[in-house]
PDB file of N, CA and C in Angstrom:
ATOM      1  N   UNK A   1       0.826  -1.210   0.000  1.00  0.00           N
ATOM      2  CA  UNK A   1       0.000   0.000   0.000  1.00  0.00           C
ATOM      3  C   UNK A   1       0.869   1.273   0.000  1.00  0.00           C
ATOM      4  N   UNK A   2       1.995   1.680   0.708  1.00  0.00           N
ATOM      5  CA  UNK A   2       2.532   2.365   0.639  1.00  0.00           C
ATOM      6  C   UNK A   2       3.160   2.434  -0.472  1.00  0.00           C
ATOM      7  N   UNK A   3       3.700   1.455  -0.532  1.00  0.00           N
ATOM      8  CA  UNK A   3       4.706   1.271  -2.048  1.00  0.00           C
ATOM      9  C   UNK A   3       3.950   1.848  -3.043  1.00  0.00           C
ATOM     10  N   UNK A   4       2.271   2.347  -3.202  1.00  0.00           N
ATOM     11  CA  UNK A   4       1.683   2.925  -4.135  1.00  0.00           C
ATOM     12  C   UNK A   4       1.854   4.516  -3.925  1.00  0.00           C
ATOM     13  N   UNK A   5       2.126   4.741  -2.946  1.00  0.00           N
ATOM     14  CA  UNK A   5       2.142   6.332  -2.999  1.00  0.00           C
ATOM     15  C   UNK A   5       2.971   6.384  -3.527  1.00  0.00           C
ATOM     16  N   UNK A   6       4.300   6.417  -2.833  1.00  0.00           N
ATOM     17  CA  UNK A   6       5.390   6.522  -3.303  1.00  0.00           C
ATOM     18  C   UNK A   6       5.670   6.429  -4.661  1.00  0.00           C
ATOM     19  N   UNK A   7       5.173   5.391  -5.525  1.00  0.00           N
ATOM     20  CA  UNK A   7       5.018   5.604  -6.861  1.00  0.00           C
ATOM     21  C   UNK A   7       4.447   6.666  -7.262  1.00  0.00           C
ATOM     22  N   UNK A   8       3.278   6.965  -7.230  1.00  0.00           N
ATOM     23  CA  UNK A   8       2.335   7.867  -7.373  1.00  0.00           C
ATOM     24  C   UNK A   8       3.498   9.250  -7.543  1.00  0.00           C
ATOM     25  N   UNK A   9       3.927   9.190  -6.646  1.00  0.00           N
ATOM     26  CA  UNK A   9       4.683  10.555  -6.009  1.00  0.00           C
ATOM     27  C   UNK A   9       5.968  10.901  -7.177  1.00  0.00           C
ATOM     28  N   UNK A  10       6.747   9.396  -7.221  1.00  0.00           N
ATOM     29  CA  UNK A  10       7.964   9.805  -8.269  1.00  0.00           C
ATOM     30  C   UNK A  10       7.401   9.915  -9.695  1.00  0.00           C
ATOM     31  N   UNK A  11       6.131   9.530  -9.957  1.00  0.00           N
ATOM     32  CA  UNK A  11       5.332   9.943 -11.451  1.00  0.00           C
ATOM     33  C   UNK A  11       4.932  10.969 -11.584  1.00  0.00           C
ATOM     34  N   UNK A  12       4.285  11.738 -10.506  1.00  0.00           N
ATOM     35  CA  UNK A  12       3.799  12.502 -10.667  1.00  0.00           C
ATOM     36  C   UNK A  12       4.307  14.166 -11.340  1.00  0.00           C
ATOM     37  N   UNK A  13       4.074  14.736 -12.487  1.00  0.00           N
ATOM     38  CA  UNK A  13       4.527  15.755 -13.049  1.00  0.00           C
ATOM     39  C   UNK A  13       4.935  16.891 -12.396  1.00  0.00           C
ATOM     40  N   UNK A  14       4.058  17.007 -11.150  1.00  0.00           N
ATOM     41  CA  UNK A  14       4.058  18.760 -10.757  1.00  0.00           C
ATOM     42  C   UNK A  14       4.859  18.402  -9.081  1.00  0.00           C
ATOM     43  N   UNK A  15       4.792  17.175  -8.964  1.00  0.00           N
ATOM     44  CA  UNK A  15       5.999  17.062  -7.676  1.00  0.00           C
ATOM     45  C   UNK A  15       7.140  17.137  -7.804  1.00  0.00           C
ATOM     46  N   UNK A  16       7.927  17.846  -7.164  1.00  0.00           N
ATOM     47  CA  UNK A  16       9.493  18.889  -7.263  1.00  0.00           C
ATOM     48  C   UNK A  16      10.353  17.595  -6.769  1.00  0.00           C
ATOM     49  N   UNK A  17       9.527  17.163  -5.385  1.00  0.00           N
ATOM     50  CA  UNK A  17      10.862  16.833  -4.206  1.00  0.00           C
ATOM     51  C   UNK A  17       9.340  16.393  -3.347  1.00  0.00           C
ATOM     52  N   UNK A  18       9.865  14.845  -2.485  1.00  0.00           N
ATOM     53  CA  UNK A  18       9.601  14.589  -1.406  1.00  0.00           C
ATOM     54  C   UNK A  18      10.159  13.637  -0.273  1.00  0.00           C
ATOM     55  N   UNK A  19       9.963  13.752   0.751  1.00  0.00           N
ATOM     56  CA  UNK A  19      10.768  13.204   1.595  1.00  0.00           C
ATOM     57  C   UNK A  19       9.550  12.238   2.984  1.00  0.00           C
ATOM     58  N   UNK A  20      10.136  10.981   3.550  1.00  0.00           N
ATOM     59  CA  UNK A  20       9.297  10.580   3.960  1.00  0.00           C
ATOM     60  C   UNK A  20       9.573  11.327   5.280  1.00  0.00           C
ATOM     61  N   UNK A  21       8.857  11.409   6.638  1.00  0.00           N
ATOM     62  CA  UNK A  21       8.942  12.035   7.370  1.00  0.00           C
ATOM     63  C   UNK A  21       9.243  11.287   8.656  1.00  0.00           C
ATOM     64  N   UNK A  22       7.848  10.155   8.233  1.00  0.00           N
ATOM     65  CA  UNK A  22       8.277   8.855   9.193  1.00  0.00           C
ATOM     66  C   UNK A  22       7.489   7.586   8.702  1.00  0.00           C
ATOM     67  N   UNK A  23       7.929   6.622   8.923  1.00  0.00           N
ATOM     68  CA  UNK A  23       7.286   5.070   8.509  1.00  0.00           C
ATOM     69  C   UNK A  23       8.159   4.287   9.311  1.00  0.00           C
ATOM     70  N   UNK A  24       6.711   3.658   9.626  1.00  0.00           N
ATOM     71  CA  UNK A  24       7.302   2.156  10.618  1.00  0.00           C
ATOM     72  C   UNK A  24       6.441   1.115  10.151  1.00  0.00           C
ATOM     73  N   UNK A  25       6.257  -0.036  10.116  1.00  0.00           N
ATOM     74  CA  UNK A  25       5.431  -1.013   8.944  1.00  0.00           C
ATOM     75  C   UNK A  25       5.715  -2.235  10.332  1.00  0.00           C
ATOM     76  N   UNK A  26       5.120  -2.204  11.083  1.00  0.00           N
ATOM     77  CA  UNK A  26       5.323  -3.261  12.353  1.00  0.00           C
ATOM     78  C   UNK A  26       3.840  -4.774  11.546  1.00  0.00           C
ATOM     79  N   UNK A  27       4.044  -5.628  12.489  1.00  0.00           N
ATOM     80  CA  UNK A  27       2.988  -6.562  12.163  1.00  0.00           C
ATOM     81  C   UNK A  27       1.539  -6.087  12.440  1.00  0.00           C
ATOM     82  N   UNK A  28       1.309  -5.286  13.418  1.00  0.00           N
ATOM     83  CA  UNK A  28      -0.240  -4.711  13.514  1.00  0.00           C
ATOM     84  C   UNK A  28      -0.673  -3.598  13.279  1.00  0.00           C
ATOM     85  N   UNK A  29       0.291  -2.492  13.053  1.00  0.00           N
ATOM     86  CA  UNK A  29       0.862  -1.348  12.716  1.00  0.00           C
ATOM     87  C   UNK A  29       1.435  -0.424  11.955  1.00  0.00           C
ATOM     88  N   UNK A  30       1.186  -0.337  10.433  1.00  0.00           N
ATOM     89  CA  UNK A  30       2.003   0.475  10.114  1.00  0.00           C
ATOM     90  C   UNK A  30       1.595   2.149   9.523  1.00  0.00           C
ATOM     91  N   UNK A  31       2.361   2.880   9.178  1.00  0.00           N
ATOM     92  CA  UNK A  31       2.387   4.250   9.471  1.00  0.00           C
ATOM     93  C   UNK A  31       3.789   4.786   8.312  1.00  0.00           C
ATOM     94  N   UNK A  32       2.575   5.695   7.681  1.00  0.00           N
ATOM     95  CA  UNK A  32       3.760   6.327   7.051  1.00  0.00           C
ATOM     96  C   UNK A  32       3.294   8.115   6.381  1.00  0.00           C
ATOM     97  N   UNK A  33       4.096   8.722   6.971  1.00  0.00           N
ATOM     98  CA  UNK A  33       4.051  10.323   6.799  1.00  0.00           C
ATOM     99  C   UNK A  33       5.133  10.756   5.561  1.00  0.00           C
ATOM    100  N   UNK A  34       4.181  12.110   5.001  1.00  0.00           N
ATOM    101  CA  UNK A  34       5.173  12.371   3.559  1.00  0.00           C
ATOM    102  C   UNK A  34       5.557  13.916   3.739  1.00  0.00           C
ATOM    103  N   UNK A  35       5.955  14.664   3.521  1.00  0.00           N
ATOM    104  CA  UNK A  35       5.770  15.772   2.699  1.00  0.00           C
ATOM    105  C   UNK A  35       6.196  15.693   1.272  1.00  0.00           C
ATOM    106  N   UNK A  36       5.541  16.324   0.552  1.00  0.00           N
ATOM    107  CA  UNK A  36       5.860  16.527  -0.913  1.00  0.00           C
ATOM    108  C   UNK A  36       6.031  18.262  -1.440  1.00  0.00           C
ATOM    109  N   UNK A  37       7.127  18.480  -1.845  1.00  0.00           N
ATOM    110  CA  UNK A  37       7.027  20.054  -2.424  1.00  0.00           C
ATOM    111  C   UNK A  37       6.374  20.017  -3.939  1.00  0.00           C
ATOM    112  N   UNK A  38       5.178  20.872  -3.893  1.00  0.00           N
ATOM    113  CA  UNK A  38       5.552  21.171  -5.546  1.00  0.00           C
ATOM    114  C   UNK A  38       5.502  21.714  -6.283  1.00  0.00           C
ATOM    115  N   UNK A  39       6.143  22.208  -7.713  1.00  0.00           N
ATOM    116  CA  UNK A  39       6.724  22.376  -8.454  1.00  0.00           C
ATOM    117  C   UNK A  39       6.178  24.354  -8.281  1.00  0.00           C
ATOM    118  N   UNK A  40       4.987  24.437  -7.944  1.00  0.00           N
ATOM    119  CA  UNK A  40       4.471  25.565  -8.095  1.00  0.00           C
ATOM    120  C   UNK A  40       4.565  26.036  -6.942  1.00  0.00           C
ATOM    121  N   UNK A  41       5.454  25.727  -5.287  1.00  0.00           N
ATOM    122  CA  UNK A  41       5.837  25.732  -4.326  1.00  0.00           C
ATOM    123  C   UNK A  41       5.082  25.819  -3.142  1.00  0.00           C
ATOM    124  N   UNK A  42       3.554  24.865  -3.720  1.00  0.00           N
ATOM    125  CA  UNK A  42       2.858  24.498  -2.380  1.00  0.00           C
ATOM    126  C   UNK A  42       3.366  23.873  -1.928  1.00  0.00           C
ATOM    127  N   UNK A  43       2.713  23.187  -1.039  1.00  0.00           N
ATOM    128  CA  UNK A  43       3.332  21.801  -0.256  1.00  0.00           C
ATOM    129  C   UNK A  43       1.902  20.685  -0.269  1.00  0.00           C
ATOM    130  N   UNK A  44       2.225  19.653  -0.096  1.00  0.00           N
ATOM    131  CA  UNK A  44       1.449  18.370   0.227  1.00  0.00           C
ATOM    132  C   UNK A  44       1.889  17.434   1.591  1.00  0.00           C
ATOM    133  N   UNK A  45       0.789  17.428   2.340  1.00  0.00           N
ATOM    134  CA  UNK A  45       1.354  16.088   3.160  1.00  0.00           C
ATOM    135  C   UNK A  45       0.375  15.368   3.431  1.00  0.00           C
ATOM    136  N   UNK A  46       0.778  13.930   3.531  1.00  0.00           N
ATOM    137  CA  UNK A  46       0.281  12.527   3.120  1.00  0.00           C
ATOM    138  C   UNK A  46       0.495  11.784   4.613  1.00  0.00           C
ATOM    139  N   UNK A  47      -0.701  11.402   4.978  1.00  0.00           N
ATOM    140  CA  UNK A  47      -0.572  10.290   6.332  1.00  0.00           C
ATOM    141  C   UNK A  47      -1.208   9.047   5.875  1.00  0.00           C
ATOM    142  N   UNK A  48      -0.783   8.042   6.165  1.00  0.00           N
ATOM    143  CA  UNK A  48      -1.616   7.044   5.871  1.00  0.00           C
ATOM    144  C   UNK A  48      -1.296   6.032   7.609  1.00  0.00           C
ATOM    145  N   UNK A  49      -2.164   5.346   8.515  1.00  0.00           N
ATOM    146  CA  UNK A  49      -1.866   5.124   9.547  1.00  0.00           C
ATOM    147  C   UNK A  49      -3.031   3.800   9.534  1.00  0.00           C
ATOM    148  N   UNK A  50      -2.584   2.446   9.901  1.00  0.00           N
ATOM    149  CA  UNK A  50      -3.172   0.934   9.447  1.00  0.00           C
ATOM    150  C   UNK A  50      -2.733   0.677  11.138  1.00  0.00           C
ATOM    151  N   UNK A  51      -3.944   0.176  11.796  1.00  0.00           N
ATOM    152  CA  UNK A  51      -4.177  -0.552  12.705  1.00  0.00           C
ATOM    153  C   UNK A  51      -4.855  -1.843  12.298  1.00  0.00           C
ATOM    154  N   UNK A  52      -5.038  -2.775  13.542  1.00  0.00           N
ATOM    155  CA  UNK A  52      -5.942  -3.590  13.317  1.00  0.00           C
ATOM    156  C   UNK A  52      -7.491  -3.253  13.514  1.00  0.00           C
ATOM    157  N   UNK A  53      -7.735  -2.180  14.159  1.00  0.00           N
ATOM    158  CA  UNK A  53      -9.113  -1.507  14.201  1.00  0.00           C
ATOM    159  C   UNK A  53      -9.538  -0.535  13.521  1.00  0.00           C
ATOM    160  N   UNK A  54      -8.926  -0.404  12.379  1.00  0.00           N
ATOM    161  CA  UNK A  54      -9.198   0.387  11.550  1.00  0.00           C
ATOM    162  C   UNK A  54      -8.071   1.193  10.859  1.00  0.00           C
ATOM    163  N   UNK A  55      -8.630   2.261   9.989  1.00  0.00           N
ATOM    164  CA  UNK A  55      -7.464   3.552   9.458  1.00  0.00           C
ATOM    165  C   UNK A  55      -7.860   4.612   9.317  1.00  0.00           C
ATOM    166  N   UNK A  56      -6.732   5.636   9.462  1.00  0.00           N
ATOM    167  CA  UNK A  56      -6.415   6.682   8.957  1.00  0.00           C
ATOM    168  C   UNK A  56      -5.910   7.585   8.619  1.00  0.00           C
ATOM    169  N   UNK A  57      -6.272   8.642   7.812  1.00  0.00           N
ATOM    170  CA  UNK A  57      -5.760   8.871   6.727  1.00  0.00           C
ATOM    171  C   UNK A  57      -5.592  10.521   6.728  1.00  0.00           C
ATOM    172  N   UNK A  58      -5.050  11.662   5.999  1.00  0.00           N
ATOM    173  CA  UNK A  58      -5.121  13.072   5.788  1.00  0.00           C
ATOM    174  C   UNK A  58      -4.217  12.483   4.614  1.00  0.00           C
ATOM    175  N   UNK A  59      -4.815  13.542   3.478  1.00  0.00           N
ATOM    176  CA  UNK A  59      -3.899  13.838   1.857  1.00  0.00           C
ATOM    177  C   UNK A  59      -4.182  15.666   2.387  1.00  0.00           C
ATOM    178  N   UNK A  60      -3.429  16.619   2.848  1.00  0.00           N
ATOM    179  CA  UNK A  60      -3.302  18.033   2.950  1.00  0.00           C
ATOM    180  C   UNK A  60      -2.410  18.595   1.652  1.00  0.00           C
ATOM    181  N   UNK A  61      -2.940  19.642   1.392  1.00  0.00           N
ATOM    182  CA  UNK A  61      -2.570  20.606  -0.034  1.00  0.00           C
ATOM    183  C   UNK A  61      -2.611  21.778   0.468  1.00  0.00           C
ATOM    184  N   UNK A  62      -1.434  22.810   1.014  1.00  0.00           N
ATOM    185  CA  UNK A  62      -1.517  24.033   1.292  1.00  0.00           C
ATOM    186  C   UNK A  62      -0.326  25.000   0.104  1.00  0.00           C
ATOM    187  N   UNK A  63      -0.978  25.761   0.542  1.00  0.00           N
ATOM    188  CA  UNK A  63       0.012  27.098  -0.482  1.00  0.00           C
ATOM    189  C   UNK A  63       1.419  27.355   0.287  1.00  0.00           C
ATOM    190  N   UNK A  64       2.118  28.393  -0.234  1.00  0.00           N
ATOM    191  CA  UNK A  64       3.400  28.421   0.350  1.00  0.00           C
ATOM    192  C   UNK A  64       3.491  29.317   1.693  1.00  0.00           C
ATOM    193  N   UNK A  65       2.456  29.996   2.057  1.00  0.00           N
ATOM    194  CA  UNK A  65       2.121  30.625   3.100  1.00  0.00           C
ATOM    195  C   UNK A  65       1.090  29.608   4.178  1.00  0.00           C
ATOM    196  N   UNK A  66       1.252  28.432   4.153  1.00  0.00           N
ATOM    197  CA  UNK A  66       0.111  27.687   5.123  1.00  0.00           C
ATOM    198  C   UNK A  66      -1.223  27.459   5.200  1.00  0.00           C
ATOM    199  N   UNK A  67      -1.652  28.289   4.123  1.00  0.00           N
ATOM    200  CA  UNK A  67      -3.230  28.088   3.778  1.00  0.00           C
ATOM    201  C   UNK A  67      -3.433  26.973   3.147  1.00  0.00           C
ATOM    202  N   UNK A  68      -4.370  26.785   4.072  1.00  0.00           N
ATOM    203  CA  UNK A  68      -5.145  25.369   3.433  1.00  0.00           C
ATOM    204  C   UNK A  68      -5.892  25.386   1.935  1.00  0.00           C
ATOM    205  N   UNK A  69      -5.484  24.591   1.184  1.00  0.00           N
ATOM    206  CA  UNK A  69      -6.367  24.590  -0.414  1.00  0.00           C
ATOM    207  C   UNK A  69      -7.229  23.252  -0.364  1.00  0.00           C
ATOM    208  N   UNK A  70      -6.759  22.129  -0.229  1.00  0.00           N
ATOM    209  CA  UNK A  70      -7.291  21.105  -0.257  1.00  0.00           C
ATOM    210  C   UNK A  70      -7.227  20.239   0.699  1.00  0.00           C
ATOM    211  N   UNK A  71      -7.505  19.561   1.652  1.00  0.00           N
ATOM    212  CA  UNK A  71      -7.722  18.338   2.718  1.00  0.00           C
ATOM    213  C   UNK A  71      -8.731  16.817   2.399  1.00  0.00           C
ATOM    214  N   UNK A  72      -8.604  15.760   2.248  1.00  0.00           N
ATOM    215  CA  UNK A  72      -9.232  14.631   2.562  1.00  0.00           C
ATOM    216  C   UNK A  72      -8.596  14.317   3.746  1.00  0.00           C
ATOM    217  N   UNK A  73     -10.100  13.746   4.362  1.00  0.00           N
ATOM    218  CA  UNK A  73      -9.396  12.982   5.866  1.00  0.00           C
ATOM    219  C   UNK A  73     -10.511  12.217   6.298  1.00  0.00           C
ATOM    220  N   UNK A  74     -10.265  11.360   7.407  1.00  0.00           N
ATOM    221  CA  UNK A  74     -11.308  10.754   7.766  1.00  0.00           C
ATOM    222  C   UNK A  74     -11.585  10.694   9.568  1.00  0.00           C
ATOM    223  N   UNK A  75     -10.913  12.006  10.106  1.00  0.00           N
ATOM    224  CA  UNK A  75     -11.052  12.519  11.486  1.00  0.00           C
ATOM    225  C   UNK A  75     -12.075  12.398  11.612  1.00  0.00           C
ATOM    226  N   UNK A  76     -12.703  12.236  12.552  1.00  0.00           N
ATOM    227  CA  UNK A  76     -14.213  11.959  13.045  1.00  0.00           C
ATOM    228  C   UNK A  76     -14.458  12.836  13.943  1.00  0.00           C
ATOM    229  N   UNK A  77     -14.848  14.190  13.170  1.00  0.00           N
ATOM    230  CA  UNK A  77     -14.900  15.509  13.436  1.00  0.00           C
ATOM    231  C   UNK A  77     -16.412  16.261  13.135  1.00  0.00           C
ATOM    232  N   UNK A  78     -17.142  15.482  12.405  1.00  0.00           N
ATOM    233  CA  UNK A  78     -17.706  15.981  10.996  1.00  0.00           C
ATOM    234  C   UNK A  78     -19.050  15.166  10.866  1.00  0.00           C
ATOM    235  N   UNK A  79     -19.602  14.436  12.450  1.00  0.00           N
ATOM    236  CA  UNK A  79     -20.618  13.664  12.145  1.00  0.00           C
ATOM    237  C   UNK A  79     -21.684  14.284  11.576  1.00  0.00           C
ATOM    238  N   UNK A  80     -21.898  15.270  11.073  1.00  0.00           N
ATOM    239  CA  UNK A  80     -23.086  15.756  10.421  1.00  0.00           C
ATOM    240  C   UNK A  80     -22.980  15.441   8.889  1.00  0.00           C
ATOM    241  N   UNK A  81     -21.768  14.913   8.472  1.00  0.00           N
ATOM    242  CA  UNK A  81     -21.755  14.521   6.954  1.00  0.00           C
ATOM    243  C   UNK A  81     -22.180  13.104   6.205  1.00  0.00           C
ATOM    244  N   UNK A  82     -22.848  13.449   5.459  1.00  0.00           N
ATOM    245  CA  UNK A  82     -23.527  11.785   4.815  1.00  0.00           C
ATOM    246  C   UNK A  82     -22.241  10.546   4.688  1.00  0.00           C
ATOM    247  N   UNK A  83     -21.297  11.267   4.902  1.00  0.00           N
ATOM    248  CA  UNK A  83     -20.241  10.104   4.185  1.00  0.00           C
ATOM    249  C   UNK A  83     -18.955   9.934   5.310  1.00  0.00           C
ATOM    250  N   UNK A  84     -19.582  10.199   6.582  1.00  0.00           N
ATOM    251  CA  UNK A  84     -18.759  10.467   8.122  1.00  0.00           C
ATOM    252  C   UNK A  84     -18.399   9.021   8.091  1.00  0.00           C
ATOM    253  N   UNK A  85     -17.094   8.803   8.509  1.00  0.00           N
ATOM    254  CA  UNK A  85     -15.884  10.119   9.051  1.00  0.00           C
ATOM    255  C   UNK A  85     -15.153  10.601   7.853  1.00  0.00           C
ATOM    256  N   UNK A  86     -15.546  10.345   6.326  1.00  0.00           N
ATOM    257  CA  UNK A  86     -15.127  10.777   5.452  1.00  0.00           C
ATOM    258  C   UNK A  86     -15.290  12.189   5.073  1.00  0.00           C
ATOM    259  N   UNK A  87     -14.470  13.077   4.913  1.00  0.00           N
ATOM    260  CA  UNK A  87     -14.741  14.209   4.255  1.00  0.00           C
ATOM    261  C   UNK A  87     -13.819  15.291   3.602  1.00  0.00           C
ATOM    262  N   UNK A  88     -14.054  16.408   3.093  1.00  0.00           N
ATOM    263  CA  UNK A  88     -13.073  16.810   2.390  1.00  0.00           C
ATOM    264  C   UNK A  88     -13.233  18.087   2.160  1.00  0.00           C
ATOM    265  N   UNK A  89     -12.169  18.921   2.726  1.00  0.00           N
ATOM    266  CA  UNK A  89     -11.800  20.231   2.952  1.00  0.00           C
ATOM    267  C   UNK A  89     -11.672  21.305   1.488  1.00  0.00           C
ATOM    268  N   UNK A  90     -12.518  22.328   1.448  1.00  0.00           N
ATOM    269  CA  UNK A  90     -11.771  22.974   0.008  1.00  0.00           C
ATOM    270  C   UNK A  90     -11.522  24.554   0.825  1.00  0.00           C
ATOM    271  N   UNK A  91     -11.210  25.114   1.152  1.00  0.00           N
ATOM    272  CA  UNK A  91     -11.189  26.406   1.804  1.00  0.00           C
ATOM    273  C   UNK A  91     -11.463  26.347   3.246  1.00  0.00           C
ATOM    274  N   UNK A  92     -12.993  26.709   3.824  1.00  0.00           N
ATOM    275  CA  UNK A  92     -13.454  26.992   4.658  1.00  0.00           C
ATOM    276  C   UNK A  92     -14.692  25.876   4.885  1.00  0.00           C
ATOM    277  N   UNK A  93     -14.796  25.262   3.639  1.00  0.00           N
ATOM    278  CA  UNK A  93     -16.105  24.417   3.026  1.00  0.00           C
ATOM    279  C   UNK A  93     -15.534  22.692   3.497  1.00  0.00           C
ATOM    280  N   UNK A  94     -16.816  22.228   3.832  1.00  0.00           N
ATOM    281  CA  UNK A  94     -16.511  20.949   4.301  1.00  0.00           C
ATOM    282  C   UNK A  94     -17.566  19.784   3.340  1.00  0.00           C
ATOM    283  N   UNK A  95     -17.202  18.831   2.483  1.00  0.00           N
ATOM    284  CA  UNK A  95     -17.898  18.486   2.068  1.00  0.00           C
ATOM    285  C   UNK A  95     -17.828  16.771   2.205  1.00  0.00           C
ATOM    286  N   UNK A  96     -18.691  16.106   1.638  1.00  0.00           N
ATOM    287  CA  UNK A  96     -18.702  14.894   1.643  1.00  0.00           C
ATOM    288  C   UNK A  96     -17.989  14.165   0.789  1.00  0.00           C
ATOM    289  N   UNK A  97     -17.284  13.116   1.169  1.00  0.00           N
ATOM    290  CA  UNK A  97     -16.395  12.458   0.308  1.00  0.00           C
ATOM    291  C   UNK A  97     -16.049  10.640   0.205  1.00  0.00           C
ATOM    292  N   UNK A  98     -15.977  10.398  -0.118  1.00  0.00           N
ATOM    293  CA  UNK A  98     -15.579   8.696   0.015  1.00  0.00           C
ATOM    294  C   UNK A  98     -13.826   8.599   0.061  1.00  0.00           C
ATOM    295  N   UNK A  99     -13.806   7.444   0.025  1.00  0.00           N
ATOM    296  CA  UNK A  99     -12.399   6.955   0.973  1.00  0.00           C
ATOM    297  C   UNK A  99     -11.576   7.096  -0.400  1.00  0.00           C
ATOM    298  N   UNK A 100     -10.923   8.032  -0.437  1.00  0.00           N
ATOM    299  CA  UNK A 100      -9.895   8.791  -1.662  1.00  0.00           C
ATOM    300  C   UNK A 100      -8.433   7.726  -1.343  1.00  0.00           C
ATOM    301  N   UNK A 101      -7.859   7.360  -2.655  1.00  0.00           N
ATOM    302  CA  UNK A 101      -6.714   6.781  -2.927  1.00  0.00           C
ATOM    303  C   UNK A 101      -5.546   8.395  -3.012  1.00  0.00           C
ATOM    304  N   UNK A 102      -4.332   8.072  -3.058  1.00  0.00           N
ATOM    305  CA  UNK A 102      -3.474   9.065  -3.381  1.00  0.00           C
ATOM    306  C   UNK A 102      -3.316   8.749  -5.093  1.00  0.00           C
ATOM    307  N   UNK A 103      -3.797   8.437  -5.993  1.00  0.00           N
ATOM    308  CA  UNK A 103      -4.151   8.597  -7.187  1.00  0.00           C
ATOM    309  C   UNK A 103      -4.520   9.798  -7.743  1.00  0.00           C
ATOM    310  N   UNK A 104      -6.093   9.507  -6.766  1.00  0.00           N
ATOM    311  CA  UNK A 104      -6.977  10.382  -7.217  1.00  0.00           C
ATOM    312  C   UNK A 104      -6.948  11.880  -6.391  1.00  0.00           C
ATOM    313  N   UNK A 105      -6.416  12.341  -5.233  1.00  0.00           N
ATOM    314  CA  UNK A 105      -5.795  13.271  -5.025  1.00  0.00           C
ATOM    315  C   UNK A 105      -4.866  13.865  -5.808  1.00  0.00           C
ATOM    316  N   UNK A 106      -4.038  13.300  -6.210  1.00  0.00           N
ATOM    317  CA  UNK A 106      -3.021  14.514  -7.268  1.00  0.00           C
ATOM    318  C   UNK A 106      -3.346  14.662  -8.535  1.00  0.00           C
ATOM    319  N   UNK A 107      -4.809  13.198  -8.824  1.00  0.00           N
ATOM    320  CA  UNK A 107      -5.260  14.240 -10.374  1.00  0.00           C
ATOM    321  C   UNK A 107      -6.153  15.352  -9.834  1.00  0.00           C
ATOM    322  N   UNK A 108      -6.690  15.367  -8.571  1.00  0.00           N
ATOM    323  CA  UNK A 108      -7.501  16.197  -7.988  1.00  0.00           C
ATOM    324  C   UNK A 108      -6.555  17.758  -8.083  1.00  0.00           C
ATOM    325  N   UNK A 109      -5.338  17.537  -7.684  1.00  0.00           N
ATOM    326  CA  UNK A 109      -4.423  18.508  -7.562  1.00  0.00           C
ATOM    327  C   UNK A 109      -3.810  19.093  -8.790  1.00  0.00           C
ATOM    328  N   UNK A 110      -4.065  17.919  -9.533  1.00  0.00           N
ATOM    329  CA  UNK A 110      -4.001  18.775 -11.220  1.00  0.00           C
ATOM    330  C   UNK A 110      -4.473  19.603 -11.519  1.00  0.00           C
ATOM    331  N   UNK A 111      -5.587  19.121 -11.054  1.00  0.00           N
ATOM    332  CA  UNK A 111      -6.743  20.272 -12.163  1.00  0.00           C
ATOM    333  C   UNK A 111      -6.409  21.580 -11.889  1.00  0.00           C
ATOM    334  N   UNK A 112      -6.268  22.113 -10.678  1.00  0.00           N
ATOM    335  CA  UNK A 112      -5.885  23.502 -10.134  1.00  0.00           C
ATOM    336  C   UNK A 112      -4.514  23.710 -10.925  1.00  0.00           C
ATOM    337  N   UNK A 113      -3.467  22.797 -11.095  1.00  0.00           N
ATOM    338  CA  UNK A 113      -2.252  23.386 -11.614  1.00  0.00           C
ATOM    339  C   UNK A 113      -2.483  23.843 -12.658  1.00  0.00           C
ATOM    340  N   UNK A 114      -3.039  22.912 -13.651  1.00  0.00           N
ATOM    341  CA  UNK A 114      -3.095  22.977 -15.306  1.00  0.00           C
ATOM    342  C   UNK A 114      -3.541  24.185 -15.394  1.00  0.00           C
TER     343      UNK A 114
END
């Protein structure tokens, strides 16, 4: 599973540079944090966190000043959303979302570059 980001990441066109932050891959446990710079000098960071009781997850997209542009996550913050604990950040706006791959986040992150 990880091994897919990471792909994702060295394909991807508009990523500059990334570095893992932390990963540990234990037998009941594993965990792995990203940052990604890119090319247009936002930033991205990537959690992905596997228990045996479940997961989760943040794909964050901010500008070069810390503003938030884009968020998926599945914090369980947000029970008023049809698709809880799924959801997904665009500004200030909180909307409903299903359980996003890191695929479909950076074509998500395309579209704004192009």
């Amino acid at each position: 599973m990880f091994r897919e980001i990471i792909d994702h990441l060295d394909s991807s066109k508009f990523i500059e540079s990334f570095e893992v932050m932390e990963y540990y891959d234990e037998e009941n446990v594993k965990l792995i944090k990203i940052r990604a710079n890119l090319k247009n000098s936002s930033i991205s960071y990537i959690r992905e966190f596997i228990k045996a009781d479940g997961s989760n997850y943040s794909y964050h997209w901010q500008d070069s000043t810390g503003k938030l542009l884009l968020r998926w996550d599945n914090a369980p913050h947000h029970p008023h959303i049809t698709t809880f604990p799924h959801h997904f950040h665009s500004g200030n706006q909180i909307k409903a979302t299903y359980r996003v791959t890191i695929k479909e986040v950076l074509e998500e992150i395309e579209k704004f570059l192009d």
